[in-house]
Structure formats: C-alpha cells, structure tokens
C-alpha atoms as a PDB file:
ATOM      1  CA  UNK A   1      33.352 -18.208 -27.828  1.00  0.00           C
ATOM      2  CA  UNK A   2      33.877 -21.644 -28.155  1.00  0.00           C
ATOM      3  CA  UNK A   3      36.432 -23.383 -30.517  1.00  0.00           C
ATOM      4  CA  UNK A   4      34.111 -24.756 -32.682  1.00  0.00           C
ATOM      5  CA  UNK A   5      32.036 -21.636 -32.816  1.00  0.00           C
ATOM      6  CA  UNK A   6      35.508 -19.830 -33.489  1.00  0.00           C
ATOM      7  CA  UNK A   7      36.594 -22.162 -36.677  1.00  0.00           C
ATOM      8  CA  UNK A   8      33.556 -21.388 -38.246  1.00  0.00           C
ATOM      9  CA  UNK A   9      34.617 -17.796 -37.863  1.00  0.00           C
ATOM     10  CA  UNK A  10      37.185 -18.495 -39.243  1.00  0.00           C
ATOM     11  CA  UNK A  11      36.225 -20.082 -42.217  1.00  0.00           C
ATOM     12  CA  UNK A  12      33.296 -17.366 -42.788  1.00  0.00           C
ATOM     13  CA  UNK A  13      35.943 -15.018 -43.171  1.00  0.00           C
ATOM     14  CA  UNK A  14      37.917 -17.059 -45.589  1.00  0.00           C
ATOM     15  CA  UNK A  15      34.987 -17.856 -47.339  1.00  0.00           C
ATOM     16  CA  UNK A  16      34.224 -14.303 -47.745  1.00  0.00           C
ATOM     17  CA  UNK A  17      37.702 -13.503 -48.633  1.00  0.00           C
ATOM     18  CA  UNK A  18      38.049 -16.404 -51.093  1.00  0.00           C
ATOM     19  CA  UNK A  19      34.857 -16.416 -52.499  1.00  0.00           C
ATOM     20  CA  UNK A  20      32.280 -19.192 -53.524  1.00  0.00           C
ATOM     21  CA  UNK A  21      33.169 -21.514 -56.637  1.00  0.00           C
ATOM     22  CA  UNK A  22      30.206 -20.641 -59.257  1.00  0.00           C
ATOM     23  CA  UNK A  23      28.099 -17.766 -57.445  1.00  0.00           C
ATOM     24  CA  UNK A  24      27.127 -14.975 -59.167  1.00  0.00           C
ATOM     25  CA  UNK A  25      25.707 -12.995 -56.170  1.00  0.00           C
ATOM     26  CA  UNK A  26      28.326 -10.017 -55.439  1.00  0.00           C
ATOM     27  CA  UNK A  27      28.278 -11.586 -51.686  1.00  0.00           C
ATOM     28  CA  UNK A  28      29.355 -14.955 -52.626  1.00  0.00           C
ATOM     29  CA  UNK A  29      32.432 -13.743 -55.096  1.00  0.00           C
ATOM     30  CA  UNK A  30      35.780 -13.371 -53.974  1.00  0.00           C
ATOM     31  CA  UNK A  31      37.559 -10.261 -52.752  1.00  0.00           C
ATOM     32  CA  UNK A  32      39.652  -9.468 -55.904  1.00  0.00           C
ATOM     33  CA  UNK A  33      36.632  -9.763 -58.008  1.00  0.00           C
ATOM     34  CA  UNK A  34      34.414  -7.490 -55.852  1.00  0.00           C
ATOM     35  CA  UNK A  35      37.365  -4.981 -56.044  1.00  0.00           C
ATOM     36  CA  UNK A  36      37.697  -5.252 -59.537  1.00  0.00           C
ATOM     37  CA  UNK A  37      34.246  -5.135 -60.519  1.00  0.00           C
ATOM     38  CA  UNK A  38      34.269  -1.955 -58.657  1.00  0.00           C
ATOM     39  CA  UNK A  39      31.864  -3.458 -55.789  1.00  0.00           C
ATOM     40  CA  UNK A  40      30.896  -2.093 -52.835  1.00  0.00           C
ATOM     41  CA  UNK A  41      32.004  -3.719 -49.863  1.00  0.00           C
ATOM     42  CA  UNK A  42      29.526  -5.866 -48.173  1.00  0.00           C
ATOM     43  CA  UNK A  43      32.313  -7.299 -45.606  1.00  0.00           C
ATOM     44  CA  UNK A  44      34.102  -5.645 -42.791  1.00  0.00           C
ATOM     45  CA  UNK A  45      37.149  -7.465 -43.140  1.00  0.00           C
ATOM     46  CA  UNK A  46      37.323  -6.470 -46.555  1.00  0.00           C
ATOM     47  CA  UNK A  47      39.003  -3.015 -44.930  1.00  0.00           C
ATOM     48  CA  UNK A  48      42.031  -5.011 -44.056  1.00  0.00           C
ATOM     49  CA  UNK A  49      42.741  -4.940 -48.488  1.00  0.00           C
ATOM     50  CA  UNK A  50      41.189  -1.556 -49.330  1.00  0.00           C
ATOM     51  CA  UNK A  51      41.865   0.950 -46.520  1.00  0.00           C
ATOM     52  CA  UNK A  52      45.441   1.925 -44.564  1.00  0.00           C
ATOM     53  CA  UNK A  53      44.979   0.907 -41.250  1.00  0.00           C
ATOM     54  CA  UNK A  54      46.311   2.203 -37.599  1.00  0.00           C
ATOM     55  CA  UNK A  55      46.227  -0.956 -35.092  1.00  0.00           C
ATOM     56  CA  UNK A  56      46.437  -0.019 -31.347  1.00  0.00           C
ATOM     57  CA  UNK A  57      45.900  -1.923 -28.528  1.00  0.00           C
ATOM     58  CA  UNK A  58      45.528  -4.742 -30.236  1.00  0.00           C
ATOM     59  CA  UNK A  59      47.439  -7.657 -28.612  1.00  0.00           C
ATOM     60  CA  UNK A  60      48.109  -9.332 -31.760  1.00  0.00           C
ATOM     61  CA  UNK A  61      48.430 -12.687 -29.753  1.00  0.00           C
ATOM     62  CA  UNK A  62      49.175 -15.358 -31.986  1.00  0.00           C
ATOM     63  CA  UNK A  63      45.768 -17.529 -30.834  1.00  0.00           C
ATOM     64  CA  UNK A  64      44.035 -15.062 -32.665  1.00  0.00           C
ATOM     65  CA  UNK A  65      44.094 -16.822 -35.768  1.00  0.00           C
ATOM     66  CA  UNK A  66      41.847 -14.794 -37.976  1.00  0.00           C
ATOM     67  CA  UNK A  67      43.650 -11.620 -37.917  1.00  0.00           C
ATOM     68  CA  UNK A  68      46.856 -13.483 -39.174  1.00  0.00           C
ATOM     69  CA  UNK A  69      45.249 -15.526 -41.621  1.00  0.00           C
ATOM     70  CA  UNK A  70      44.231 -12.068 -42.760  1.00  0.00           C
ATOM     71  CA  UNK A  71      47.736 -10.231 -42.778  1.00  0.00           C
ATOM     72  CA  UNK A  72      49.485 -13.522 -44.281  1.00  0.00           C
ATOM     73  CA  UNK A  73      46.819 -13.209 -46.878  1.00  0.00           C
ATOM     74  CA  UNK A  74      47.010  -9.582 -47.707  1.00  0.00           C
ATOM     75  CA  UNK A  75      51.008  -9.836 -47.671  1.00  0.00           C
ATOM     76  CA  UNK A  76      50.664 -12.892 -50.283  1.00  0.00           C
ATOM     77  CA  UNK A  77      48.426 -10.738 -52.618  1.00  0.00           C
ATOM     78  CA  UNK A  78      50.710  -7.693 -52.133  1.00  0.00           C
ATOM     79  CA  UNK A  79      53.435 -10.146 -52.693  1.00  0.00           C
ATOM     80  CA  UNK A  80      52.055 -11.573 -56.066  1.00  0.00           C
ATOM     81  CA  UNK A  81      53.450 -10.067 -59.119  1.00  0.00           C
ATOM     82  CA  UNK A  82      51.499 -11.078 -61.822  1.00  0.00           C
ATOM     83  CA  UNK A  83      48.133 -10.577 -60.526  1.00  0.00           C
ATOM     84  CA  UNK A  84      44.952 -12.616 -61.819  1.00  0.00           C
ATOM     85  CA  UNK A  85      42.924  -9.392 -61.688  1.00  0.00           C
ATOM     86  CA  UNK A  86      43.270  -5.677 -62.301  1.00  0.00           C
ATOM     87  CA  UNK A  87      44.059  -4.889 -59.193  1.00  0.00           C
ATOM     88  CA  UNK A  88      46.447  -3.599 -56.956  1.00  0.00           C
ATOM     89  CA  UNK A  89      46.315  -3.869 -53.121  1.00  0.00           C
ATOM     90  CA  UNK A  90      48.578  -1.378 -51.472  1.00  0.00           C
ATOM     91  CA  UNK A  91      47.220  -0.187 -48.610  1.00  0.00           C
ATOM     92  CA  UNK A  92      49.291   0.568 -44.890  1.00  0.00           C
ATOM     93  CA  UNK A  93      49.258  -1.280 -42.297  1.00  0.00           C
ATOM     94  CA  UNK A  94      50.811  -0.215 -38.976  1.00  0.00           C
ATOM     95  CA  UNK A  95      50.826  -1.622 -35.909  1.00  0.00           C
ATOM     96  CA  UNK A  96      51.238   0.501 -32.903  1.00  0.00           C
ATOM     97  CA  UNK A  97      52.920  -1.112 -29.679  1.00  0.00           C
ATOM     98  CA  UNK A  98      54.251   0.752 -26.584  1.00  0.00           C
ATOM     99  CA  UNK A  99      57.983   0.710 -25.921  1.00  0.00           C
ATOM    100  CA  UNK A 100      57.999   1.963 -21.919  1.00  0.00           C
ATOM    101  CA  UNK A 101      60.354   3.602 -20.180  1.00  0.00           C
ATOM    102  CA  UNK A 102      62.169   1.858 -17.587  1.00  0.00           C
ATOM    103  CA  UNK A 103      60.648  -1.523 -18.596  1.00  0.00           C
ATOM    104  CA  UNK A 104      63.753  -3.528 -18.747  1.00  0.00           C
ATOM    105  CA  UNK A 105      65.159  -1.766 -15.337  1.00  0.00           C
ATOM    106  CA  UNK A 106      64.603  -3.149 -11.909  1.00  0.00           C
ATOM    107  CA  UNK A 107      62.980  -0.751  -9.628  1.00  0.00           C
ATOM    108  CA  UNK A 108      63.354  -1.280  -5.613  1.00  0.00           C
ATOM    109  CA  UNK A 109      60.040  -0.793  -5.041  1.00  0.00           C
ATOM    110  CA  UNK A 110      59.101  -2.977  -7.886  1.00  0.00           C
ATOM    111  CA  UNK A 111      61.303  -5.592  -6.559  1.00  0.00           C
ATOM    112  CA  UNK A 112      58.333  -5.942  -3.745  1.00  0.00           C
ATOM    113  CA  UNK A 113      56.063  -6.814  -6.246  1.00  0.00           C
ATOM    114  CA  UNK A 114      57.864  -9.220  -8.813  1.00  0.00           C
ATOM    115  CA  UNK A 115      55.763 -10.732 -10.642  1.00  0.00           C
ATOM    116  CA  UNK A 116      54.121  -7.741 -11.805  1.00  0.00           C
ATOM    117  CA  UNK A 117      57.706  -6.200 -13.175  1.00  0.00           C
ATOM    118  CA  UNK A 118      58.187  -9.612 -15.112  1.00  0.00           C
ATOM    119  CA  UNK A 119      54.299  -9.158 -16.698  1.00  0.00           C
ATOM    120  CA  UNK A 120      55.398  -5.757 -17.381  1.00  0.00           C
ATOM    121  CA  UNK A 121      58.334  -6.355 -19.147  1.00  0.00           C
ATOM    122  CA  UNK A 122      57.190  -9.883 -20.476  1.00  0.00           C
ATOM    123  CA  UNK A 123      54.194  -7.801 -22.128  1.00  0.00           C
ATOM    124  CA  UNK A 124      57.047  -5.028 -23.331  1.00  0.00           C
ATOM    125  CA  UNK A 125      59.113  -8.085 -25.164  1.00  0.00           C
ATOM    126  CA  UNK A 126      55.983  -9.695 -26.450  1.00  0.00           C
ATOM    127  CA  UNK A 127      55.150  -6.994 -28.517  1.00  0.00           C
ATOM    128  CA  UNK A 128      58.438  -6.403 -29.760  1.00  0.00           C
ATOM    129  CA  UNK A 129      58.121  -9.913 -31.180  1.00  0.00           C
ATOM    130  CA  UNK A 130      55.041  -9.425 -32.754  1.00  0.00           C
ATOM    131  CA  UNK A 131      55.992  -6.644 -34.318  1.00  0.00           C
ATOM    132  CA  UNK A 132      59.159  -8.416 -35.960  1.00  0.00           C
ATOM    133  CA  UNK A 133      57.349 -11.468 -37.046  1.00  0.00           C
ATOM    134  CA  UNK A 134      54.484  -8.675 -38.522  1.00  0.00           C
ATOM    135  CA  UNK A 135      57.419  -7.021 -40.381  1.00  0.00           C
ATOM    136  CA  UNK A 136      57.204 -10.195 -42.617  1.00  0.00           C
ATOM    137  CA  UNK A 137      53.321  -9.899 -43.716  1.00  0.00           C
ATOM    138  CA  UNK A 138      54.263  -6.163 -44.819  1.00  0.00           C
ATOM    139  CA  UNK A 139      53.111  -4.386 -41.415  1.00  0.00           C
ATOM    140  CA  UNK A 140      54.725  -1.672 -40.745  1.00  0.00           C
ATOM    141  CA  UNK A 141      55.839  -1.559 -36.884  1.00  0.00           C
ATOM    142  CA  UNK A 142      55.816   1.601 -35.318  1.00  0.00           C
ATOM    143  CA  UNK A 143      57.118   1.237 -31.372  1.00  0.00           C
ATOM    144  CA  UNK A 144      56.535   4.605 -29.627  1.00  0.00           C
ATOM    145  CA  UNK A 145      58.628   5.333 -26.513  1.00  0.00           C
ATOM    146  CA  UNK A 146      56.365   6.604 -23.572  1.00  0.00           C
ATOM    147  CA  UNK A 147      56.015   6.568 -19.998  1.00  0.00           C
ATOM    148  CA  UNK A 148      53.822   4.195 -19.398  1.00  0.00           C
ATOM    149  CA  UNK A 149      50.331   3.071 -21.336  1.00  0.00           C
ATOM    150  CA  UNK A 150      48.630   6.037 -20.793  1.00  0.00           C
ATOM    151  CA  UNK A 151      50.937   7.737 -21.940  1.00  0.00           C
ATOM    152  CA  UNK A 152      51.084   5.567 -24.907  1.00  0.00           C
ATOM    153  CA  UNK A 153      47.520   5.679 -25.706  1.00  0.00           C
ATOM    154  CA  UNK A 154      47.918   9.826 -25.531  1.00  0.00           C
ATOM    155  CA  UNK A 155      51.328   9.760 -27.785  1.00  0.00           C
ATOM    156  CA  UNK A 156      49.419   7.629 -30.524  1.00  0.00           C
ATOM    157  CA  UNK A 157      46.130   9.240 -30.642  1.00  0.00           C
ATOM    158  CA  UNK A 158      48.029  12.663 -31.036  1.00  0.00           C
ATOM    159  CA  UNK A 159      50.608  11.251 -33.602  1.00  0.00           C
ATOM    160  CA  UNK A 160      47.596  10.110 -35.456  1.00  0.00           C
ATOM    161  CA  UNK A 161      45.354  13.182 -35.092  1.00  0.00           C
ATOM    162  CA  UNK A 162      48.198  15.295 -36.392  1.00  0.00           C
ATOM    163  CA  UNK A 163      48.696  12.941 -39.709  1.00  0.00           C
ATOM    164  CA  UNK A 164      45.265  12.855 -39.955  1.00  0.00           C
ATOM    165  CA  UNK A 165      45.153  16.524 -40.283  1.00  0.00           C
ATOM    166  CA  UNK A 166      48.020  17.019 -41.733  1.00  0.00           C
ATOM    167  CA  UNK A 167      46.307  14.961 -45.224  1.00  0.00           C
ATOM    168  CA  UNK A 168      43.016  17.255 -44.219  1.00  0.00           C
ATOM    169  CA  UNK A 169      44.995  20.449 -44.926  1.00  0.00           C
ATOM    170  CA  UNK A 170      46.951  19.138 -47.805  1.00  0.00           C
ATOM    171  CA  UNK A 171      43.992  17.627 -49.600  1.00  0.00           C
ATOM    172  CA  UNK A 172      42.235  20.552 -49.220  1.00  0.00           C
ATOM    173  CA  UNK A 173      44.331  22.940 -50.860  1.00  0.00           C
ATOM    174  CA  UNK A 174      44.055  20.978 -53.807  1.00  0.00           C
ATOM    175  CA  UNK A 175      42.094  21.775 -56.635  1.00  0.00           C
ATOM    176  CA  UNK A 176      40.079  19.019 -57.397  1.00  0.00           C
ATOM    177  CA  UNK A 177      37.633  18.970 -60.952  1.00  0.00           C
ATOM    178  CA  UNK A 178      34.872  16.139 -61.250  1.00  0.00           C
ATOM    179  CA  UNK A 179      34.139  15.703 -64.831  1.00  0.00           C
ATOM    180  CA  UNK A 180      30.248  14.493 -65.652  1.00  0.00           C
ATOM    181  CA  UNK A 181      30.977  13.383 -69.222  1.00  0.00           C
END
C-alpha cells in the first residue's frame, strides 16, 4: 500500500472514530454517540472501544500508525473523567509478546550464524519496548516465557482457551432472567 493510499486509511478511520460535523446518518456520527445511542456497530475498529481484546503476533511496529492512533485514542477516552456522553469505555486490552528462553545467551553454534542471534534477540528486546511504551495507552502487557515461537503461539492459545472457558463455565451456572415488560 502506498503512503498516500495509507493516510487516507488513516484518516477513514479517524473519521469514523471522530465522526462527521452535522450528519445525522448513524455512519457518519462519532463513536461515543453511536455507543450511546445504543447503535450497532457499523465499523470494525469500533471493537478496539467496545470489546476486551487478546493481541498476538502482532508486531506492534511503531510505522503502523493506525493501530496507535487507536490505543492513544482509547487510553485518552478511558483517561477522561468527566465524559461528554453516557458512556463508559472499559474494555481490556492485552498484548501478548514472547519472552524466549535463552534469547539473551550466546550459543556456540549460534555464534556461526550471528546475525541471526542478534535478529533474535533484537526482535526479543523490541517487544519488550513495545510493551512498556503500550503500558502508557492502558494495554495491559502480558510477556509469556516459552521456548521458542511455537511454543509461544501454543502457550497463548492454551492460556486463552482456558480463560475463555473458564467465563463459559462460570457464566453458565448463572441464573440469568430476561424480563419482557
């Protein structure tokens, strides 16, 4: 995608974040008012102020200007404390990043191959920053030790599946009553 092709992106998405000055169609109005008008959702990125979200393999690299213009923007509405609007945004964010084994050790048979150990650990660290500047937009960091991707891939889909069932089981031995009046 081309830069120019990518700013307009951009600004799509903060236009459908931010709304349009003096539109009344439900597409054109801004997030908060959507959400407090008890609209459905007729943007994707909308998820990113409405839903808890899991990110995984996600490089986070900080060309990718969109997804932080989201997260600063979500952290400044979580932030503000006398909201315009009825309306709360508290969802999760976490953001899942591998912390491997034996990254910041030299291996002999590494040593062969050098520049691959310093992509390996220059990926490890890279993360690790990302995840303490994301700390600051109210993501929640979650580094899980493994043995090498793979095995990081297998450690968070399992962490997840188990949460995930874990708030199957509990919500389901809950009584729940829907009132029609």
């Amino acid at each position: 995608m081309g830069y120019e092709h990518y700013a307009s992106y951009l600004e799509r998405i903060q236009e459908n974040i931010k709304g349009k000055s003096g539109s009344q169609k439900v597409e054109n109005q801004s997030l908060m008012v959507r959400l407090s008008n008890g609209e459905p959702s007729p943007y994707s990125t909308d998820i990113f102020f409405t839903n808890n979200i899991d990110i995984v393999g996600q490089g986070f690299d900080f060309s990718e200007n969109h997804l932080w213009w989201l997260i600063n923007y979500l952290a400044n509405v979580m932030r503000n404390t006398k909201p315009k609007y009825e309306v709360k945004v508290n969802n999760n964010i976490q953001f899942f990043y591998p912390r491997i084994n034996g990254a910041d050790q030299i291996n002999i048979d590494e040593l062969n191959n050098l520049n691959k150990l310093i992509e390996k650990k220059n990926s490890v660290q890279k993360s690790k920053a990302i995840a303490d500047v994301l700390k600051a937009f109210k993501v929640k960091p979650r580094p899980i030790q493994s043995n090498s991707y793979e095995d990081f891939y297998d450690n968070v889909n399992s962490k997840i599946f188990n949460i995930f069932n874990h708030k199957k089981m509990f919500l389901k031995g809950r009584s729940t009553r829907v009132s029609t009046t």
